[in-house]
Every structure is written in C-alpha cells, then in structure tokens.
N, C-alpha and C. Protein backbone atom coordinates (compact mmCIF):
# COMPACT_ATOMS: atom_id res chain seq x y z
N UNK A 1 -15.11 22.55 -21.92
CA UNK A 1 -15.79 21.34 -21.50
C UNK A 1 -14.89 20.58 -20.54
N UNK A 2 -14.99 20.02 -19.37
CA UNK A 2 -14.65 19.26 -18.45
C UNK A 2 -14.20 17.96 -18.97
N UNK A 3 -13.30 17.43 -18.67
CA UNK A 3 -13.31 15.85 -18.68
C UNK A 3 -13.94 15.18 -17.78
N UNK A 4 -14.25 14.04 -18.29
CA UNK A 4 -14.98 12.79 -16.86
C UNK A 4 -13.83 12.60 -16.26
N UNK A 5 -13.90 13.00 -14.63
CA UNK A 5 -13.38 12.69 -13.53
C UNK A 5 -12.80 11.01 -13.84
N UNK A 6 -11.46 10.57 -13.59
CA UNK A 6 -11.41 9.31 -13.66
C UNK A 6 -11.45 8.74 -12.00
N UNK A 7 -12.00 9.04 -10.98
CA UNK A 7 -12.20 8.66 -9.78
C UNK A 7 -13.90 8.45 -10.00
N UNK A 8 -14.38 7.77 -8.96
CA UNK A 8 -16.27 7.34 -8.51
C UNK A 8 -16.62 9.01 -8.65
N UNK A 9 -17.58 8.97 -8.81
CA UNK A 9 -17.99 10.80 -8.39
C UNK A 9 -18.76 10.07 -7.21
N UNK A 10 -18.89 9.50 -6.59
CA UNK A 10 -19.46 8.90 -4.95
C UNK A 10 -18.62 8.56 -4.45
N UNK A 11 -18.42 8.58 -3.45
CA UNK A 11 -17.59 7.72 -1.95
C UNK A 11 -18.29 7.70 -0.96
N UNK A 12 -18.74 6.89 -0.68
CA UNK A 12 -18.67 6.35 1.06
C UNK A 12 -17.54 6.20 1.84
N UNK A 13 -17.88 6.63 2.89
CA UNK A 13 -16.90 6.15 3.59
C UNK A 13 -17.62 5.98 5.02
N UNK A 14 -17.36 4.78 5.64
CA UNK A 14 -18.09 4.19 6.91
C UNK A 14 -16.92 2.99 7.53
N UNK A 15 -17.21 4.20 8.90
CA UNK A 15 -16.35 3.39 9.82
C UNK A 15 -16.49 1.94 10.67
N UNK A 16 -16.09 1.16 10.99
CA UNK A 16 -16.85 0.11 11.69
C UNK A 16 -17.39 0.48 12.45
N UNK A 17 -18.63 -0.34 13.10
CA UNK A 17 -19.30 0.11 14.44
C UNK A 17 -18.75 -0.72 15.62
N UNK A 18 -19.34 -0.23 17.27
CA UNK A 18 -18.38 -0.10 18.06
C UNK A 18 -18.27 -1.72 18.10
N UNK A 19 -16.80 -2.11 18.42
CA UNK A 19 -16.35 -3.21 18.42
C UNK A 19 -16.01 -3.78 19.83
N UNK A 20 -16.41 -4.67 20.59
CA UNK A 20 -15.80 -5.53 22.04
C UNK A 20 -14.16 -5.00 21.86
N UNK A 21 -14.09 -5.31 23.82
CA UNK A 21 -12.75 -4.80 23.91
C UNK A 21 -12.46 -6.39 23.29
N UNK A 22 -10.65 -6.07 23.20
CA UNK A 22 -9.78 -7.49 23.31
C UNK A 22 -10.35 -8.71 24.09
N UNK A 23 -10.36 -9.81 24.32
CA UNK A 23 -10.18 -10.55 25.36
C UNK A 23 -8.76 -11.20 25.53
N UNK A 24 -8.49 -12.03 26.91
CA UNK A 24 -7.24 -12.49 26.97
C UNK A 24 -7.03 -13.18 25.59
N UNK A 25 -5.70 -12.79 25.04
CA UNK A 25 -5.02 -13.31 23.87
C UNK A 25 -5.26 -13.64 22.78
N UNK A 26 -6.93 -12.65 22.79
CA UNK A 26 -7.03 -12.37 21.37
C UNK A 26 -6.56 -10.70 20.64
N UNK A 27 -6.38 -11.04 19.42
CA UNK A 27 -5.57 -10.13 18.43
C UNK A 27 -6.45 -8.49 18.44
N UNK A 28 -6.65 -7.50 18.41
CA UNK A 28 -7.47 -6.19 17.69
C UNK A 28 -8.04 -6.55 16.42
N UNK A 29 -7.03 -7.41 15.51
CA UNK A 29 -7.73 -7.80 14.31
C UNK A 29 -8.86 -8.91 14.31
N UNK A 30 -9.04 -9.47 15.79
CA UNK A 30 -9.83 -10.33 15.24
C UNK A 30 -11.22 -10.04 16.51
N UNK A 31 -10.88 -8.56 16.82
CA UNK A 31 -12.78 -8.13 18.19
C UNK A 31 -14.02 -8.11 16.96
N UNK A 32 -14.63 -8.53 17.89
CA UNK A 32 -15.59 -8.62 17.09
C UNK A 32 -16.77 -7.59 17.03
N UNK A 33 -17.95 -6.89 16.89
CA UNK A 33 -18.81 -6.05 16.98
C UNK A 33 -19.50 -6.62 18.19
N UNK A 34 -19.40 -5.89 19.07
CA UNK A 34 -20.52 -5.62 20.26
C UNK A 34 -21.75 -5.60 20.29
N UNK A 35 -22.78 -6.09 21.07
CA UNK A 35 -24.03 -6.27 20.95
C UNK A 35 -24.62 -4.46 20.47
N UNK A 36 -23.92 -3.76 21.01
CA UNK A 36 -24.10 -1.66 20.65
C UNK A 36 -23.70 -1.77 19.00
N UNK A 37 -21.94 -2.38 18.63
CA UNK A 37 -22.00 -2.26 17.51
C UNK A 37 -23.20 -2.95 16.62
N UNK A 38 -23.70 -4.42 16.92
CA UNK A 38 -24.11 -4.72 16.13
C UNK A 38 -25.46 -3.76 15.47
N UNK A 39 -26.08 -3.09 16.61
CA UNK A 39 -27.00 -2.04 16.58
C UNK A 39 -27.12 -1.28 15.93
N UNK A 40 -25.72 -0.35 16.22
CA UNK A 40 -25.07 0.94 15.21
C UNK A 40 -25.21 0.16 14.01
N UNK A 41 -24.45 -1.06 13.25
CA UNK A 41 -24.80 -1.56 11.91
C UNK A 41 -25.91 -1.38 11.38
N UNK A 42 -26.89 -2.07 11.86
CA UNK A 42 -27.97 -2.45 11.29
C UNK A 42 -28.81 -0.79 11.38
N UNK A 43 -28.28 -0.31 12.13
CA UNK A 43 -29.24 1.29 11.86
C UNK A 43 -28.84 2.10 11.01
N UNK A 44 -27.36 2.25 10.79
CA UNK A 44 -26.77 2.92 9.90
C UNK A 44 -27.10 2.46 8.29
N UNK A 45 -26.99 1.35 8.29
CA UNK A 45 -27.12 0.33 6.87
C UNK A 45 -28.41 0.56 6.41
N UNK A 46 -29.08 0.11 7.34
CA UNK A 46 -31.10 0.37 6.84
C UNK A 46 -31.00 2.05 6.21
N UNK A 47 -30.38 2.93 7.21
CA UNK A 47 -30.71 4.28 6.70
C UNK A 47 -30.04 4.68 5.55
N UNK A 48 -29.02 4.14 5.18
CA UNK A 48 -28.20 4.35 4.13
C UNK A 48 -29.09 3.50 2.70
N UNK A 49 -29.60 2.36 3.48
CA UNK A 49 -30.69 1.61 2.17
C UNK A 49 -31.94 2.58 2.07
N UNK A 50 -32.19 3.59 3.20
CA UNK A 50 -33.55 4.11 3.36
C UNK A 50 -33.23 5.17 2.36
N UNK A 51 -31.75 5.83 1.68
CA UNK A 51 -31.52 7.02 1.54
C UNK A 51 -31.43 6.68 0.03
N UNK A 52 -31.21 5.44 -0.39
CA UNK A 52 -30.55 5.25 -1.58
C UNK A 52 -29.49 5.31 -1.75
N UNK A 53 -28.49 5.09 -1.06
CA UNK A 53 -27.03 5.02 -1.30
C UNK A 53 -26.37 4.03 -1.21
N UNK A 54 -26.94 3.18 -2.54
CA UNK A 54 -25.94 1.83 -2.73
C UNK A 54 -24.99 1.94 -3.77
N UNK A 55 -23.95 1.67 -3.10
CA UNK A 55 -22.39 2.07 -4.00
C UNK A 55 -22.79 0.78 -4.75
N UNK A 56 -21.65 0.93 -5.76
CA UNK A 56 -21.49 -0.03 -6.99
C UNK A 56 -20.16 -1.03 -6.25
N UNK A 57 -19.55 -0.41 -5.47
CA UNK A 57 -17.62 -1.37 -4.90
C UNK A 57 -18.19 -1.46 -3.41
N UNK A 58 -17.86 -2.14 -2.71
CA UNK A 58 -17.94 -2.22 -1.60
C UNK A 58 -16.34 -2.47 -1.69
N UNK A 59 -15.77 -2.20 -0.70
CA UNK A 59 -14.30 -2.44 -0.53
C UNK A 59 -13.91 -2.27 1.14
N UNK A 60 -13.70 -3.61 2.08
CA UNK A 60 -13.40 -3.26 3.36
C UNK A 60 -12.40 -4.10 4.08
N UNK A 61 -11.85 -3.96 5.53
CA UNK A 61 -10.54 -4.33 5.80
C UNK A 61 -11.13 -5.25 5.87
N UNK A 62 -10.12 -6.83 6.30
CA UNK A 62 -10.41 -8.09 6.98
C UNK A 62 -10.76 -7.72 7.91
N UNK A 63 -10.70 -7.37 9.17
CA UNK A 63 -10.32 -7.01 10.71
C UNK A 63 -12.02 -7.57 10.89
N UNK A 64 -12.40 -8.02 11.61
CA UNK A 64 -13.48 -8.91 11.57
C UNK A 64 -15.22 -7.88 12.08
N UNK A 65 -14.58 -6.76 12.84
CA UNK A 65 -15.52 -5.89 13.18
C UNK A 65 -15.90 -5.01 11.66
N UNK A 66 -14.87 -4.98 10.50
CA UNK A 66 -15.23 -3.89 9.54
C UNK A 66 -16.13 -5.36 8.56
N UNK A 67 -15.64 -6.63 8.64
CA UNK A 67 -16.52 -7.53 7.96
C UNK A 67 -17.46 -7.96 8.66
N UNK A 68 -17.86 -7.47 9.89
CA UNK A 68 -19.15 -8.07 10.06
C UNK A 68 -20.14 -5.99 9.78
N UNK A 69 -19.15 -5.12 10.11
CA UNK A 69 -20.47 -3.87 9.31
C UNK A 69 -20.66 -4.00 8.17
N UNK A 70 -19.59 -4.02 7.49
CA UNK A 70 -19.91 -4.40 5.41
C UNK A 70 -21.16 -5.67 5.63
N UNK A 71 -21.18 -6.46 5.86
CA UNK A 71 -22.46 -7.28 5.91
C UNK A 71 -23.16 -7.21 6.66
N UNK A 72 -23.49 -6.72 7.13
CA UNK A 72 -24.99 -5.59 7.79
C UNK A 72 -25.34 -4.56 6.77
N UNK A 73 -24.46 -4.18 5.89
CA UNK A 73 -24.55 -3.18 4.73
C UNK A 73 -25.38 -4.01 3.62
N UNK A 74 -24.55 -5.14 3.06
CA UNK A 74 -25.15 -5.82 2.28
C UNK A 74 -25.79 -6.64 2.36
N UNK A 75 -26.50 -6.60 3.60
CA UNK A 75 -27.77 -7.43 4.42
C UNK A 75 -29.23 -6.18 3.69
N UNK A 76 -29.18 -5.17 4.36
CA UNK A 76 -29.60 -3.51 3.98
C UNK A 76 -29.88 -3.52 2.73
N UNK A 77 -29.20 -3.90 1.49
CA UNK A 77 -29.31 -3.58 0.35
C UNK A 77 -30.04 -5.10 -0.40
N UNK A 78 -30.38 -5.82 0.57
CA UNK A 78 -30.60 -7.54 0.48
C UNK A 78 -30.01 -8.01 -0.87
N UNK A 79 -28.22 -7.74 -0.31
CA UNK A 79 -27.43 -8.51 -1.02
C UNK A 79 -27.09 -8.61 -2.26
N UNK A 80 -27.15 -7.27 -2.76
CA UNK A 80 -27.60 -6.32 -3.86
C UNK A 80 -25.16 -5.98 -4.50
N UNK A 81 -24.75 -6.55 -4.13
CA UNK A 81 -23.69 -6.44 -4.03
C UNK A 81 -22.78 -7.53 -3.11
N UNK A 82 -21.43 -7.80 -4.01
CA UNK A 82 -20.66 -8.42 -2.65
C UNK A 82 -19.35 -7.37 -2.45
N UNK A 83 -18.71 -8.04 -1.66
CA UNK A 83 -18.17 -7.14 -0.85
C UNK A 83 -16.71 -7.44 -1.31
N UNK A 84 -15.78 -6.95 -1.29
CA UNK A 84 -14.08 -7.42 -1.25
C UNK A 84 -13.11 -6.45 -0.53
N UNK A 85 -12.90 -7.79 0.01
CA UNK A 85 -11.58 -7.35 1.21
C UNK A 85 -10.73 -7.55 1.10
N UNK A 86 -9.72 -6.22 1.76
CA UNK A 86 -8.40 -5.96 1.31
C UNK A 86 -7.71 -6.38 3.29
N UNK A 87 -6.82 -6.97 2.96
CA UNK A 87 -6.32 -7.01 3.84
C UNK A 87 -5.14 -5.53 4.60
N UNK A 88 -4.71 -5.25 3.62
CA UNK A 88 -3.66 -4.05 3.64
C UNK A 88 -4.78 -2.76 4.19
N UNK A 89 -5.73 -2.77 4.22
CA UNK A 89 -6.49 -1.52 4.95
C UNK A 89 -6.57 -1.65 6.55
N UNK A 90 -6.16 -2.67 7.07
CA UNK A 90 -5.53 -2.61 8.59
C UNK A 90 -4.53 -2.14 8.57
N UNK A 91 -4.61 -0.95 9.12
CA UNK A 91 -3.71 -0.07 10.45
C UNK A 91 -3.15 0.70 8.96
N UNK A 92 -3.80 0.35 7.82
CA UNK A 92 -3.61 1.24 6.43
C UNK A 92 -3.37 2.98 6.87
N UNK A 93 -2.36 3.53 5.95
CA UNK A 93 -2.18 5.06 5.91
C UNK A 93 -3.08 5.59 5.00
N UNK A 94 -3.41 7.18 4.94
CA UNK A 94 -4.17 7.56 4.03
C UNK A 94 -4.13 6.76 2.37
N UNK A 95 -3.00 7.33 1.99
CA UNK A 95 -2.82 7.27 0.85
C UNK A 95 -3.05 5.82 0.76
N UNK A 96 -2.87 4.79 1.37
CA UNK A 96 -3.59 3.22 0.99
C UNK A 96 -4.96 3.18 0.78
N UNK A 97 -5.62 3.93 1.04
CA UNK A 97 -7.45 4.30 1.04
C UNK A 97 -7.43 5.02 -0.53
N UNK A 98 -7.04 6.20 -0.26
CA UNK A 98 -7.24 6.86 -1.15
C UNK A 98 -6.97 6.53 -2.70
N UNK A 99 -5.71 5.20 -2.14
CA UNK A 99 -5.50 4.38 -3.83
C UNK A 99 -6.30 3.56 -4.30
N UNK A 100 -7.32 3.12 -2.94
CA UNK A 100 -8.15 2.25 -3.24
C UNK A 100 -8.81 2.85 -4.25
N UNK A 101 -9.83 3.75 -3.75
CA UNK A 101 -10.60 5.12 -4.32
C UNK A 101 -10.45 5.49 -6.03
N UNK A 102 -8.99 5.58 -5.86
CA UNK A 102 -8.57 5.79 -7.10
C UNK A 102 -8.83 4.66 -8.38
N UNK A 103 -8.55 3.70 -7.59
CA UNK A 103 -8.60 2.18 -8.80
C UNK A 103 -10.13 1.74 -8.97
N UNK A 104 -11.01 2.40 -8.77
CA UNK A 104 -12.30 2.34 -9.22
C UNK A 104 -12.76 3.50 -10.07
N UNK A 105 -11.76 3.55 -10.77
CA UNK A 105 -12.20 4.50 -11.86
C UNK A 105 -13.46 4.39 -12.83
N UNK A 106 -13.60 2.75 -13.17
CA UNK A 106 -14.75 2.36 -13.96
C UNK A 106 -16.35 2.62 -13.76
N UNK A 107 -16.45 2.51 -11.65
CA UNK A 107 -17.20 2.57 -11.00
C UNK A 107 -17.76 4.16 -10.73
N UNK A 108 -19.37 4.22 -10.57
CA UNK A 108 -19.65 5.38 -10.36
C UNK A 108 -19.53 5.30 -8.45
N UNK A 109 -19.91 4.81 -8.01
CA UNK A 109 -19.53 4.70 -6.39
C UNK A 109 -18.84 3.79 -5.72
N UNK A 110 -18.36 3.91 -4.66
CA UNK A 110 -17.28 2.96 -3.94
C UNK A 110 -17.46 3.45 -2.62
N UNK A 111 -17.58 2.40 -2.15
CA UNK A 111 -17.92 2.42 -0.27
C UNK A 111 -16.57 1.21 0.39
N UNK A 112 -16.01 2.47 1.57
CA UNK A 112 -14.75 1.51 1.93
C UNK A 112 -15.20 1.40 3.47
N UNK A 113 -15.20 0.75 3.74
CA UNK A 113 -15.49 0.18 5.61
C UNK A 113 -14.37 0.06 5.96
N UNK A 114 -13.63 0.95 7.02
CA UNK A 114 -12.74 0.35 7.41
C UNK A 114 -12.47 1.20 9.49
N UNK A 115 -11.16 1.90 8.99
CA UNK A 115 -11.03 2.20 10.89
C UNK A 115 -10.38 3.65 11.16
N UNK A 116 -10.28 3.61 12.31
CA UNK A 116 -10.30 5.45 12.08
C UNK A 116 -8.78 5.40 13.28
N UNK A 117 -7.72 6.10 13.09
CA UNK A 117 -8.22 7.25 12.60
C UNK A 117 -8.16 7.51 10.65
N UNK A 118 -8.14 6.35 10.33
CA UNK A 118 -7.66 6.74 8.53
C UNK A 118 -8.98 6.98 8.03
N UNK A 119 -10.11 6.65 8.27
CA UNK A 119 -11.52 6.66 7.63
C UNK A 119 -11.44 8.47 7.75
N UNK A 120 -11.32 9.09 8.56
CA UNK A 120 -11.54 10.54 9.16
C UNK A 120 -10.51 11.40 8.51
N UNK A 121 -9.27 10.73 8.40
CA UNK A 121 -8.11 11.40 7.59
C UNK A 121 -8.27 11.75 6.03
N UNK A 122 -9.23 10.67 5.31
CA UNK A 122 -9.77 10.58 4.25
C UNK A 122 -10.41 11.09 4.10
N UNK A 123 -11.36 11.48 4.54
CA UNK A 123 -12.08 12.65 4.59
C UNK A 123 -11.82 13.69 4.68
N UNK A 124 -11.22 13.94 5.47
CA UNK A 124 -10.46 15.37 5.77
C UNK A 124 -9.14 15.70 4.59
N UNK A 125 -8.95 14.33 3.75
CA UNK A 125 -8.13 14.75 2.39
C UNK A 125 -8.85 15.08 1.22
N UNK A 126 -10.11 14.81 1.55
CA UNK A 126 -11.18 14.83 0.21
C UNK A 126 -11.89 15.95 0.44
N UNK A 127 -11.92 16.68 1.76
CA UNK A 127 -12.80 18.01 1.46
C UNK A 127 -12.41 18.81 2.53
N UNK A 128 -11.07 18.62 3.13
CA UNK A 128 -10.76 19.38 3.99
C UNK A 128 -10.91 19.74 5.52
N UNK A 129 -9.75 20.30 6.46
CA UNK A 129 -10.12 20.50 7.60
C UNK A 129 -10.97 20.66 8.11
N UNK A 130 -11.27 22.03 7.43
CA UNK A 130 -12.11 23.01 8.08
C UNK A 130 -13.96 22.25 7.83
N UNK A 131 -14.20 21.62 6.66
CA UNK A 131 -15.16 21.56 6.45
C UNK A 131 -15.59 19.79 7.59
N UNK A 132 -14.54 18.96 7.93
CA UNK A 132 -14.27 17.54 8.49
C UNK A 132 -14.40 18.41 10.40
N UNK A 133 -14.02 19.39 10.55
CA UNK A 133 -14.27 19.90 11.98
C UNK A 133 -15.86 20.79 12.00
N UNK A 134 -16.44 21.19 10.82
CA UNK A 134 -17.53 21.56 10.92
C UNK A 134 -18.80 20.83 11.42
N UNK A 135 -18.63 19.80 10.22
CA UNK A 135 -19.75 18.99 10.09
C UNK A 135 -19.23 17.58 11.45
N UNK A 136 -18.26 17.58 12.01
CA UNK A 136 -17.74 16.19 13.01
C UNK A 136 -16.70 16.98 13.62
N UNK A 137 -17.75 17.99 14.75
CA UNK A 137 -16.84 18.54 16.09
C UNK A 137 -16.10 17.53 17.12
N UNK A 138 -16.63 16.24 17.30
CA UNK A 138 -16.08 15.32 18.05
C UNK A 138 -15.73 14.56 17.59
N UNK A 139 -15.35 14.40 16.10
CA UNK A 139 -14.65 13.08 15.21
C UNK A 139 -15.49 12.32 14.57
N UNK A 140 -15.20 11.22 13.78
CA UNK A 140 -15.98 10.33 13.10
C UNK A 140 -16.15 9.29 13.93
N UNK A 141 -17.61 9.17 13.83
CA UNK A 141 -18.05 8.23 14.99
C UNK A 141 -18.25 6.68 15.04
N UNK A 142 -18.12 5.98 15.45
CA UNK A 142 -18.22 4.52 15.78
C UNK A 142 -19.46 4.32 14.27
N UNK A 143 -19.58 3.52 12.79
CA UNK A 143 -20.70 3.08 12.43
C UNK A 143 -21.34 4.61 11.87
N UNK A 144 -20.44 5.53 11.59
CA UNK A 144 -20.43 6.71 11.01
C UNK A 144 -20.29 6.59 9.16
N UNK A 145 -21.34 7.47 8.44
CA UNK A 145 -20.82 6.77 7.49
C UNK A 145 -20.99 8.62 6.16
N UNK A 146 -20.07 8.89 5.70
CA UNK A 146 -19.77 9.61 5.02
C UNK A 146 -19.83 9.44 3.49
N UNK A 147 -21.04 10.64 2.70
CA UNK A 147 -21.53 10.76 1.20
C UNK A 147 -20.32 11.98 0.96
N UNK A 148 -19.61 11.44 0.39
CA UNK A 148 -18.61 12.53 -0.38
C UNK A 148 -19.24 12.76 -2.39
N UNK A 149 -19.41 13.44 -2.78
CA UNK A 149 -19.81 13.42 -4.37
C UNK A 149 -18.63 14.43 -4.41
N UNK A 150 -18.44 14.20 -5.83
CA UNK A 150 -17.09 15.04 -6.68
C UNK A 150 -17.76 16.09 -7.16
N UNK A 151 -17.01 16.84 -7.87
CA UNK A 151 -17.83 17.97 -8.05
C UNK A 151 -16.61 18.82 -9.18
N UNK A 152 -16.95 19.30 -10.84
CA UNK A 152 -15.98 19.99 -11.02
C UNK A 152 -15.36 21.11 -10.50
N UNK A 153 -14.35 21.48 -9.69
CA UNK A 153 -13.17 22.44 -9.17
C UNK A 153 -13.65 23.81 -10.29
N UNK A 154 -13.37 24.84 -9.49
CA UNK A 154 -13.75 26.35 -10.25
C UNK A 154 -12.86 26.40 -11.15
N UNK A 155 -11.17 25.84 -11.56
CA UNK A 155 -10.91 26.63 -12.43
C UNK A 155 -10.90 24.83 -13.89
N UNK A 156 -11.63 24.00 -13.25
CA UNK A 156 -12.13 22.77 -14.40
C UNK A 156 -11.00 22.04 -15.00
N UNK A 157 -9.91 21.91 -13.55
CA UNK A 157 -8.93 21.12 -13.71
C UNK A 157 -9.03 20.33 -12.70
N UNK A 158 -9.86 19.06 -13.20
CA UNK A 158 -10.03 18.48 -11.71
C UNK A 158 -11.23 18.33 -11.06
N UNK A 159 -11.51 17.77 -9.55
CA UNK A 159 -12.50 17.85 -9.19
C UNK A 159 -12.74 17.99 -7.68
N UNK A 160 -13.54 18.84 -7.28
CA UNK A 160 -13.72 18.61 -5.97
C UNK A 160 -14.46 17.92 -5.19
N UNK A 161 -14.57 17.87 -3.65
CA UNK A 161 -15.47 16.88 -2.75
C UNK A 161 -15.66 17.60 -1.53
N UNK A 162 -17.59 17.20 -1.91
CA UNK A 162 -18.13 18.05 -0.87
C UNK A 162 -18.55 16.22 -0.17
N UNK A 163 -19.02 17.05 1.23
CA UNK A 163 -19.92 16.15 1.94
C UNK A 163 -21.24 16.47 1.28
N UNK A 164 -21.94 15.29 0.92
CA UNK A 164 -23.30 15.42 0.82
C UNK A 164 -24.08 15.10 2.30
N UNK A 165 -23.85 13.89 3.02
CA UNK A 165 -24.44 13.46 4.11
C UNK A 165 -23.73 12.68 4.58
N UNK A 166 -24.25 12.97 5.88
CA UNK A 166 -23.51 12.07 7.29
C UNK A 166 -24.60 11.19 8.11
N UNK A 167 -24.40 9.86 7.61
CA UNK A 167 -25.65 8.99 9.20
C UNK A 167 -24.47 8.57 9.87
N UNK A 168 -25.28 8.52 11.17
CA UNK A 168 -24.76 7.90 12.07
C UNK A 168 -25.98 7.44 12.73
N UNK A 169 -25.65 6.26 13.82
CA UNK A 169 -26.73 5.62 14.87
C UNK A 169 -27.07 6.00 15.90
C-alpha cells in the first residue's frame, strides 16, 4: 500500500502574462501588465475556471505583473479564494518554488504565479526535460499555465508528475 504523498497531488503553475517594458526609472519589479497581458489574463483564467481547476493555495510573487495575473485568476473563480504573496519568489531559484510546493502539504492543490525562467525550471524539475521540450518546443509562454498531478512512481516510493494540461492565450 502507498503512503499519501505529503506534497498537493495538483500544481499549477502559471506564468505572468506579458508585462510593459520598464519606463524611465521605474524598477522590473514594479511593470505592470500590458493592455496584451491584461488579455492573456483574463483568457487564460476564464479557461482555467472553464476547466475546473481551482487550486485550494494560490501562492504568487509581489512583482506587480504576477499580482495583477493572480487577480484575474481570482476574478475567474469570482473570488472563490485569496491569494498570498511571497515576496522571495522574485528573481527566486528553483528550489525557492519548489519549497513553496512542498509546505502545502495539507492542501490538495497549489497554484504559484510567478516568472520564468524559474516557472519553466519547475517544471522541468517535476516531470522532466524531455517531457518540458515536448509538450513547450519554444518555452513557457507569457500567461502560460501548467496542470502537473502526482502520480504514485513504479517502484511506490514516492511520487511522480505528469503534465495533465497546458492553456495558454
């Protein structure tokens, strides 16, 4: 018999959508979503509400483009969840994601909004190269948003992660 996985057996993972360049002497942390990003949001989010895939955690950076997609998300789900932001997921390394991931053990899903290239790296730690160049020949896209489910591992030490689905706008 298997043990219960102590990780979500869901993950999301969704990247911000496309964000304005800089302007003079403002920060990267603080562009905001583009009239395109705001687009990509609201299409990605509806389809993700259209699919049934409302996580239980929302978890996303400050950086003002990943808090204005998380709320286009929980606009989608009409607010069916709030959201909490981590500041440390700007310019965050894998393993800062993936601890996130981890500390929702209680939770059956967890959706992290944040920036790439770590959103894509995470992925590609949760189910691999080969399968992260199959399904995203040109990378993870602007407002891209990734169904990872766990899955028990063949020899039932552990668990694995497939992609279930990919929207994008």
């Amino acid at each position: 018999m298997n043990e219960p996985s102590p990780l979500p057996s869901r993950v999301y993972l969704l990247r911000h959508a496309h964000a304005a360049w800089a302007g003079p002497g403002e920060r990267d942390f603080d562009r905001p979503l583009d009239d395109a990003g705001y687009a990509e949001a609201e299409v990605v989010a509806d389809r993700a509400a259209d699919a049934g895939y409302l996580p239980d955690v929302v978890i996303s950076s400050t950086a003002l483009r990943c808090r204005q997609t998380a709320q286009a998300v929980r606009r989608a789900f009409n607010d069916r969840f709030d959201v909490d932001y981590v500041d440390e997921m700007y310019n965050a390394e894998v393993d800062t994601y993936l601890a996130l991931i981890s500390a929702q053990s209680a939770s059956r899903s967890v959706m992290l909004v944040g920036h790439n290239p770590t959103i894509e790296a995470v992925a590609e730690a949760m189910i691999g190269k080969t399968q992260i160049e199959a399904h995203l020949p040109s990378g993870f896209p602007t407002a891209g948003l990734a169904v990872l489910d766990a899955q028990p591992s063949p020899d039932g030490d552990g668990v694995d992660w497939r992609l279930t689905a990919f929207l994008s706008p």
